[in-house]
Protein backbone atom coordinates (compact mmCIF):
# COMPACT_ATOMS: atom_id res chain seq x y z
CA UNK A 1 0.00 0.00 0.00
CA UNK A 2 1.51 3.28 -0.90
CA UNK A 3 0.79 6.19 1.62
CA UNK A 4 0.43 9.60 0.45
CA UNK A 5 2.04 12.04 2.85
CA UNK A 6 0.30 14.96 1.41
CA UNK A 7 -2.86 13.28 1.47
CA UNK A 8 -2.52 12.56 5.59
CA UNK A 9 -0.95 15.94 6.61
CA UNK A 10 -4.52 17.92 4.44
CA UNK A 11 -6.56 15.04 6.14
CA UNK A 12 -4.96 16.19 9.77
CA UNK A 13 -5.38 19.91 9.01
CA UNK A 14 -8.75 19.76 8.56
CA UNK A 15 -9.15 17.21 11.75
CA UNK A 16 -7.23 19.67 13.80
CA UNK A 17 -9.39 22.81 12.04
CA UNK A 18 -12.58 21.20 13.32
CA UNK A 19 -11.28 20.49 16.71
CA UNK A 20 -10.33 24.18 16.93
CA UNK A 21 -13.39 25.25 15.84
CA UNK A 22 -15.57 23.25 18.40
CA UNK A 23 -12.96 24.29 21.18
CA UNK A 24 -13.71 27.77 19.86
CA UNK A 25 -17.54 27.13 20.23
CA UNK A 26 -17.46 25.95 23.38
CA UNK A 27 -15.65 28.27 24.81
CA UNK A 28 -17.50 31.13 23.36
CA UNK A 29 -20.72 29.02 25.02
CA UNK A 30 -19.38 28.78 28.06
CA UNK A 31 -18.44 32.77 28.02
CA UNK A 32 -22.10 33.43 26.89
CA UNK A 33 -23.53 31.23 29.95
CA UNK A 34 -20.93 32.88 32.28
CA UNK A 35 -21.83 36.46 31.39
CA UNK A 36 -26.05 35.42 31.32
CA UNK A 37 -25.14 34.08 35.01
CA UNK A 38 -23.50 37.24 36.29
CA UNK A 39 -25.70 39.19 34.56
CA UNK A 40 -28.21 37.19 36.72
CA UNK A 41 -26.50 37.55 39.82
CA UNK A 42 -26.41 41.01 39.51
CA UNK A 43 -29.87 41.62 38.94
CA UNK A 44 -30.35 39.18 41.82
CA UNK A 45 -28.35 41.00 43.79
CA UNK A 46 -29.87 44.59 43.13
CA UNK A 47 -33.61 42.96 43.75
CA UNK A 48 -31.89 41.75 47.35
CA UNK A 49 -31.04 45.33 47.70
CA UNK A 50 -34.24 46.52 46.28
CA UNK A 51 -36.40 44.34 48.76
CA UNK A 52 -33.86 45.18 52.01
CA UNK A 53 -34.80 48.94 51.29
CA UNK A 54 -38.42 47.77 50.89
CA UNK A 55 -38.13 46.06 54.51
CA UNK A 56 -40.67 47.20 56.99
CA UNK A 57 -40.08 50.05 59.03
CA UNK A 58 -41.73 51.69 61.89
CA UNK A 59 -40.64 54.22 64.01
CA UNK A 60 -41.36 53.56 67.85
CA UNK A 61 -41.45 56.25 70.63
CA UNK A 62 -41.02 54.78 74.37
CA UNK A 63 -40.76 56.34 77.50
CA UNK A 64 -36.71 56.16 78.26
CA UNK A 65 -36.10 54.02 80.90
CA UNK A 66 -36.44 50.22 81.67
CA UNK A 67 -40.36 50.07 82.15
CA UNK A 68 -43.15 47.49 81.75
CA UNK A 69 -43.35 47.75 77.79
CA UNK A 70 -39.83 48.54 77.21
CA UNK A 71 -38.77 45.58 78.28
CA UNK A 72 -41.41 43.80 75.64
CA UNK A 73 -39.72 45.72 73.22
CA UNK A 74 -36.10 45.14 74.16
CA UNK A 75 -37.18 40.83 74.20
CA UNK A 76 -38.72 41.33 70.79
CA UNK A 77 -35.93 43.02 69.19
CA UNK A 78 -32.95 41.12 70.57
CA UNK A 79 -35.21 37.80 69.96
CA UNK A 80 -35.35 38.68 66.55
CA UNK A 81 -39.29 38.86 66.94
CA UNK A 82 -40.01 41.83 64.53
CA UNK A 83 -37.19 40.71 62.35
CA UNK A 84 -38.98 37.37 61.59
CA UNK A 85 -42.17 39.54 60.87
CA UNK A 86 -40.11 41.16 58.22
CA UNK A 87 -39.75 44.62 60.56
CA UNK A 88 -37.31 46.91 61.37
CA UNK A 89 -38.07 49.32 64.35
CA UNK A 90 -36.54 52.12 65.30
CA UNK A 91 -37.13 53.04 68.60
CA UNK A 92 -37.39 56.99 69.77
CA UNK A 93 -36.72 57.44 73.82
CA UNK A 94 -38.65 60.46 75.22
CA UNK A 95 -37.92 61.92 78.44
CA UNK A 96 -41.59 62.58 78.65
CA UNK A 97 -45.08 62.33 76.60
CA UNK A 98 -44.50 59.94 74.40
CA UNK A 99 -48.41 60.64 73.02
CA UNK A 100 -47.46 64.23 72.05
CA UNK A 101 -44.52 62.75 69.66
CA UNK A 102 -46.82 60.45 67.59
CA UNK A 103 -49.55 63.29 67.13
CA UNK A 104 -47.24 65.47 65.77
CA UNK A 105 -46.14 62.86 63.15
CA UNK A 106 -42.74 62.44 64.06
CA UNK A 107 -43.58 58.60 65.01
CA UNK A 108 -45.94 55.64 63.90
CA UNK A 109 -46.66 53.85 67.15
CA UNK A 110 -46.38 54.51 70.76
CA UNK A 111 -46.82 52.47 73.70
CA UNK A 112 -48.30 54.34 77.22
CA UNK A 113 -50.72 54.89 79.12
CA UNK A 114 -54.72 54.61 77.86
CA UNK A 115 -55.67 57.17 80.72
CA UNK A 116 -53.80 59.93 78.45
CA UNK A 117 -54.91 58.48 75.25
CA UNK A 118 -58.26 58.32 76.71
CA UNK A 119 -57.52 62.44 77.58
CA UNK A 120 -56.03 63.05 74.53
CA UNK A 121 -59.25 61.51 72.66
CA UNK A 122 -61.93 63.79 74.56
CA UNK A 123 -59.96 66.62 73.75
CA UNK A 124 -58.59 67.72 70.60
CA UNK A 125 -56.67 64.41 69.41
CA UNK A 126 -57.20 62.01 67.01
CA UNK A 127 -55.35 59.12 68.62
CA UNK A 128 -56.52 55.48 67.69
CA UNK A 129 -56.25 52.61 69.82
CA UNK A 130 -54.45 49.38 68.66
CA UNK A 131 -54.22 47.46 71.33
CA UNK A 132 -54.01 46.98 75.26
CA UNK A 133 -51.57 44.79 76.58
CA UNK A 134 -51.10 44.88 80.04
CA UNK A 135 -51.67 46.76 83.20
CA UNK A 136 -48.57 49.53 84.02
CA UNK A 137 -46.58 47.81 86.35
CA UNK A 138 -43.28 49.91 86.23
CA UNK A 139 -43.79 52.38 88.70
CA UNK A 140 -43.58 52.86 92.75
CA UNK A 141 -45.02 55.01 95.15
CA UNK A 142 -43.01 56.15 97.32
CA UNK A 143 -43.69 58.41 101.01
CA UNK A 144 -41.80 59.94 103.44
CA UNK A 145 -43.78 58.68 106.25
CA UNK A 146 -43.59 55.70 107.35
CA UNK A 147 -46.88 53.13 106.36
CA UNK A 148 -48.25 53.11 109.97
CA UNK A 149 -48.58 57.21 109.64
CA UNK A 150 -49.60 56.87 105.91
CA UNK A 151 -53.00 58.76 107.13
CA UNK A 152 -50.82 61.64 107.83
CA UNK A 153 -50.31 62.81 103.94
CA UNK A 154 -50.72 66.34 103.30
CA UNK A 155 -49.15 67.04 100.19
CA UNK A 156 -48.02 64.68 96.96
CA UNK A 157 -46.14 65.30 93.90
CA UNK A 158 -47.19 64.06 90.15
CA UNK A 159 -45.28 64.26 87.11
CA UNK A 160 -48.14 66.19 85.33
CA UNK A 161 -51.85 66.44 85.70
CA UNK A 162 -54.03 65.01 83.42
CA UNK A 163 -51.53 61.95 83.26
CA UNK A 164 -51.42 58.29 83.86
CA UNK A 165 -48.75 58.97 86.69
CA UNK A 166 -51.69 61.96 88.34
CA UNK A 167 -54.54 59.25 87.75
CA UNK A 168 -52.28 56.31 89.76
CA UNK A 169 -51.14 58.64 92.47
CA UNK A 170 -54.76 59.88 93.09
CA UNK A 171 -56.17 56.08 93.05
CA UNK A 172 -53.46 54.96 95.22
CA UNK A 173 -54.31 58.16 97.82
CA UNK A 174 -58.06 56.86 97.67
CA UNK A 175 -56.77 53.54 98.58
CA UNK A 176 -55.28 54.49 101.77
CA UNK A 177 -58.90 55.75 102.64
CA UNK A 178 -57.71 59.90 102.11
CA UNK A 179 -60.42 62.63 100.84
CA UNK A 180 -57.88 63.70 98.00
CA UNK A 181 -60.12 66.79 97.12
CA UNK A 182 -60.32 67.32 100.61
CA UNK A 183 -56.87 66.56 102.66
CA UNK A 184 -54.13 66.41 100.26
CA UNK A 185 -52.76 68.90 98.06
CA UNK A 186 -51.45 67.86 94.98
CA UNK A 187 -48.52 69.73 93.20
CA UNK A 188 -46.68 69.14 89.59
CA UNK A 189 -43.23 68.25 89.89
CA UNK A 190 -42.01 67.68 86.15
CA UNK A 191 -39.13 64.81 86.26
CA UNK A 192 -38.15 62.14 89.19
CA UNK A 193 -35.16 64.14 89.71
CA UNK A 194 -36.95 67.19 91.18
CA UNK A 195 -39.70 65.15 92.62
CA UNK A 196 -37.66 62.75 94.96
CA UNK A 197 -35.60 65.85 95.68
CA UNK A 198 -38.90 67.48 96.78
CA UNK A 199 -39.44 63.93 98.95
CA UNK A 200 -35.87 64.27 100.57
CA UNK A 201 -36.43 68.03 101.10
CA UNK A 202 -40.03 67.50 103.05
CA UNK A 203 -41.64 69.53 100.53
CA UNK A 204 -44.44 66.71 99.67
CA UNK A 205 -44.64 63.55 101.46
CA UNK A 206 -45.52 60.99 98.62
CA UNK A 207 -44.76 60.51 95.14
CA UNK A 208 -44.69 58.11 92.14
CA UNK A 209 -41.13 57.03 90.40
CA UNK A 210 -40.55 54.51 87.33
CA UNK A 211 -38.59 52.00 89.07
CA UNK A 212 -37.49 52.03 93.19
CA UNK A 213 -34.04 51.91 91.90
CA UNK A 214 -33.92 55.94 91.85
CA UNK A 215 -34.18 55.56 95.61
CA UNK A 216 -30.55 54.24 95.66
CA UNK A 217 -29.39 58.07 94.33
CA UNK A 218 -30.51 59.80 97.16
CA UNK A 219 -29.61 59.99 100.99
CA UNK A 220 -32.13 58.49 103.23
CA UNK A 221 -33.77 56.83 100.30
CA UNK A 222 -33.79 53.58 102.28
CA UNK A 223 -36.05 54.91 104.90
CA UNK A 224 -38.79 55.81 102.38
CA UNK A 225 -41.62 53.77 102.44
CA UNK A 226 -42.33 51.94 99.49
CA UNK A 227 -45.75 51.01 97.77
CA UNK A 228 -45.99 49.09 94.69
CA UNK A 229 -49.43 49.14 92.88
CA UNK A 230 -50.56 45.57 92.82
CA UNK A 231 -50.34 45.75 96.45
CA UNK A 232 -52.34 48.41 97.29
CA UNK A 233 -55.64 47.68 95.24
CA UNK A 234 -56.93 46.52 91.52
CA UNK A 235 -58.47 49.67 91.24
CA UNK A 236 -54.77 51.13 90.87
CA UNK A 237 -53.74 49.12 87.77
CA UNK A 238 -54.21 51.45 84.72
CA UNK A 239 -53.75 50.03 81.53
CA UNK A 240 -50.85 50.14 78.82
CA UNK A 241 -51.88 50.71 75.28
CA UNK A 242 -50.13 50.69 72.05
CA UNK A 243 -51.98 53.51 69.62
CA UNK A 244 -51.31 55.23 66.55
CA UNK A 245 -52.69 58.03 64.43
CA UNK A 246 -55.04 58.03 62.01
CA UNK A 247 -51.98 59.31 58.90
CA UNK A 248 -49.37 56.26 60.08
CA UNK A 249 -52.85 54.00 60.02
CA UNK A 250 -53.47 55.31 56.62
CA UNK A 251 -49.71 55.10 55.10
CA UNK A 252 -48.79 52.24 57.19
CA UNK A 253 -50.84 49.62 58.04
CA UNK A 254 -48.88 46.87 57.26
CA UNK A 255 -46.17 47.80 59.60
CA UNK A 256 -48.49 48.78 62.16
CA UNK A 257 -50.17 45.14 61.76
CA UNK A 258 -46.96 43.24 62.03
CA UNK A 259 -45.73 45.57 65.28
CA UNK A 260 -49.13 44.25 66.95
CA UNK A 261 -48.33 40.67 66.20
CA UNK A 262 -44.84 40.93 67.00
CA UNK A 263 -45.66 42.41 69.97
CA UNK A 264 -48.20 39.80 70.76
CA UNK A 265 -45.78 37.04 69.94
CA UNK A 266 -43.25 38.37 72.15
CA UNK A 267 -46.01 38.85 75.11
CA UNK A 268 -46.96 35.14 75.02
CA UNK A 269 -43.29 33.81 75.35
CA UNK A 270 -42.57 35.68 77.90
CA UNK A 271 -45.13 34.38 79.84
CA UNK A 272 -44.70 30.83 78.44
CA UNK A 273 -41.02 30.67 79.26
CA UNK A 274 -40.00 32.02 82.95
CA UNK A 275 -37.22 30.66 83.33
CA UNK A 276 -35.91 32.51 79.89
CA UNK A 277 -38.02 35.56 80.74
CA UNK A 278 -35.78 36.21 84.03
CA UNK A 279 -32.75 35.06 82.72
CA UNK A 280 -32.93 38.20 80.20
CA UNK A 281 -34.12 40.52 82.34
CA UNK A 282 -31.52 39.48 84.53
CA UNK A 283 -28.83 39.87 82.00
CA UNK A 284 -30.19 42.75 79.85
CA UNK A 285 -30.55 45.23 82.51
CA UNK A 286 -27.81 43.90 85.01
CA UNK A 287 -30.66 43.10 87.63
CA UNK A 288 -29.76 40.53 90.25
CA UNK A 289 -31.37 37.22 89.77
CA UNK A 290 -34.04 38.58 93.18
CA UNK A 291 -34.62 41.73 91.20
CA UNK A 292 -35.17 39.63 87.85
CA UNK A 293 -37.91 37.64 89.42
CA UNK A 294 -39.46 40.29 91.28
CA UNK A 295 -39.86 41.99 87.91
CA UNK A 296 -40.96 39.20 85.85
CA UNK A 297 -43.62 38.15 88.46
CA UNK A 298 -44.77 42.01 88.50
CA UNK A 299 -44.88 41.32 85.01
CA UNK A 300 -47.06 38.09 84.99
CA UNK A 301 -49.79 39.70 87.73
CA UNK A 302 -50.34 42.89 85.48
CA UNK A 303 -51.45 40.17 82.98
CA UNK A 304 -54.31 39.37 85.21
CA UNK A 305 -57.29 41.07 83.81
CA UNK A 306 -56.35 42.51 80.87
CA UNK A 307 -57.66 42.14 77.29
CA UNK A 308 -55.26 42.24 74.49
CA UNK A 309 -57.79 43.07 72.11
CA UNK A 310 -59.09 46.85 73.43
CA UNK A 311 -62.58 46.15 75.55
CA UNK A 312 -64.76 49.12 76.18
CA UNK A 313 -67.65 47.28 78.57
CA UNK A 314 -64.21 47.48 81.04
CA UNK A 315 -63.68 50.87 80.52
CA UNK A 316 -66.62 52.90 82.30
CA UNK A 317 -65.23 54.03 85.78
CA UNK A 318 -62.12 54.81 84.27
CA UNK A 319 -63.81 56.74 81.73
CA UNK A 320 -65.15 58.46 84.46
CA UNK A 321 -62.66 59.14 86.55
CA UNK A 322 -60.32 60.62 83.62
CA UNK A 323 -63.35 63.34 82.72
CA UNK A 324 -63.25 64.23 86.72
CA UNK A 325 -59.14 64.93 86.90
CA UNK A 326 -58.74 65.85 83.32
CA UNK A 327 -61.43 67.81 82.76
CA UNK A 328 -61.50 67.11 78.51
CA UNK A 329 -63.16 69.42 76.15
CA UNK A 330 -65.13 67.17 74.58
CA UNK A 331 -66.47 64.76 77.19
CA UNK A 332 -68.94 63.39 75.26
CA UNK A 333 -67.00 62.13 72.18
CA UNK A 334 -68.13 58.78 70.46
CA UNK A 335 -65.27 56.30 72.57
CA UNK A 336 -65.70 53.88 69.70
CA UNK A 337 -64.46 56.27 67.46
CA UNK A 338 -60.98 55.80 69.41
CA UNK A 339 -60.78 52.19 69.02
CA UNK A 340 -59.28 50.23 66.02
CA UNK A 341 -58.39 46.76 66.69
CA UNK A 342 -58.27 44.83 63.65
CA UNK A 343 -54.65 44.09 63.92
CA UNK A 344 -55.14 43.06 67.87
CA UNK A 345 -57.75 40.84 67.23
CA UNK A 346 -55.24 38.86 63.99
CA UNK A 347 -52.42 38.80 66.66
CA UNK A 348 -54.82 37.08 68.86
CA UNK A 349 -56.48 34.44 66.26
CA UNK A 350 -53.23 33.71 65.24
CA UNK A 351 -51.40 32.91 68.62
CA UNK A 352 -54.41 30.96 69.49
């Protein structure tokens, strides 16, 4: 057999042509895919962006200090409650009238006292009621005299009147069987600073603080007598409620609804989960492991009682009451009209 040389090296051209050609092709296809993937992952990674800025957010304004609701707040947040409900909060501390920062728009949702919303409402405001949660267990009364001279009260100090902290101090006067209108003098005293100064000084006798841990700041504090309200009588417990206004309702409602049911969520684990419950309050606010289950069981008896899901048939001596020490401008104003509890009443259905 004769072998032509010529005829093998055009035959091996052409074989090596076509191999370059497909290594070519496939390269070029596997460029195309590459660049369709990043292209991809780009987009992808823009709509991540897009949707984080899309996230949720509501803007929260607490009293400062570690009270009754802040701590729900703190547990939710650091428990990644309003997180998992696709919310970011940002949380606004206010030295004082919390209520007056959400009316003038500068918040979506506050959480105090429903005997200043209630106030508010038969006034001028347009608050709207979301939810009630618990019963204010946060603060203290605290008096000069001693409890067996308790009788003896003459004059006592509240924040501001027409507030939650005027309508507890005034109950928890009644409860010692006093004729507030007639025997005791009340007086404003704007901040615990000034007031427990006023205690120290003589100047009143009793007063209300957040927390009995403002005693340790002041000489002689440890020879005040101390009252908390569950103590005294139910009629003290005045209740927390979470409200809004009617333009963060209207522009909002979605954050508003998953604030409610993160809230909610966070309520019942508390309460399902003690041992947890005082372990973080123990840790979170440097209380001693006594202090962290005095709090938490403070927590769990302002529980008793107390619709989550706002109930008016409850609400007719304090309604009252509030008209007599506030002395509203519109009195008479539709209560209903206050109340929106949609999102309470989902939190609820779904927990249950």
């Amino acid at each position: 057999m004769v072998i032509n040389k010529k005829y093998i090296n055009m035959k091996n051209k052409i074989v090596l042509s076509a191999i370059l050609v497909a290594v070519i092709a496939v390269g070029a296809a596997l460029y195309y895919k590459n660049l369709k993937k990043e292209e991809a992952l780009k987009q992808e990674g823009q709509t991540k962006e897009e949707v984080a800025e899309e996230k949720k957010k509501v803007r929260l304004v607490l009293l400062d200090g570690v009270t009754d609701v802040n701590f729900i707040v703190d547990f939710a947040t650091d428990k990644g409650i309003f997180s998992d409900n696709g919310l970011e909060v940002e949380v606004i501390l206010a030295e004082k009238q919390p209520d007056q920062i959400l009316m003038a728009g500068e918040a979506d949702v506050s959480v105090g006292t429903f005997i200043s919303t209630l106030g508010a409402y038969l006034s001028e405001a347009e608050p709207r009621l979301l939810a009630t949660p618990i019963n204010g267990f946060d603060s203290v009364f605290v008096s000069r005299l001693s409890k067996e001279n308790v009788k003896d009260i003459k004059r006592a100090a509240v924040g501001r009147f027409g507030s939650g902290g005027h309508f507890n101090v005034d109950s928890a006067l009644r409860s010692f069987g006093l004729d507030v209108d007639r025997d005791v003098e009340l007086v404003a005293i704007s901040g615990e600073g000034p007031r427990l100064q006023a205690l120290a000084k003589g100047e009143v006798d009793f007063i209300s603080l957040r927390s009995e841990q403002a005693l340790q700041n002041i000489e002689g504090g440890e020879n005040f007598a101390v009252y908390y309200p569950e103590e005294i009588t139910k009629e003290i417990d005045y209740i927390r409620d979470i409200i809004t206004s009617p333009k963060a309702l209207t522009e909002k409602p979605e954050e508003l609804k998953a604030f409610i049911i993160s809230f909610y969520q966070a309520f019942e684990y508390l309460s399902k989960n003690p041992q947890e419950a005082r372990d973080y309050i123990a840790s979170r606010y440097a209380f001693s492991a006594e202090e962290a289950g005095k709090f938490y069981g403070r927590f769990e008896k302002a529980r008793e009682g107390v619709s989550f899901i706002p109930d008016p048939s409850k609400w007719s001596n304090v309604i009252e009451r509030v008209k007599k020490l506030v002395e509203p401008t519109n009195p008479d104003k539709d209560i209903n009209g206050l109340i929106y509890d949609v999102f309470a009443k989902e939190a609820v259905a779904a927990g249950n």
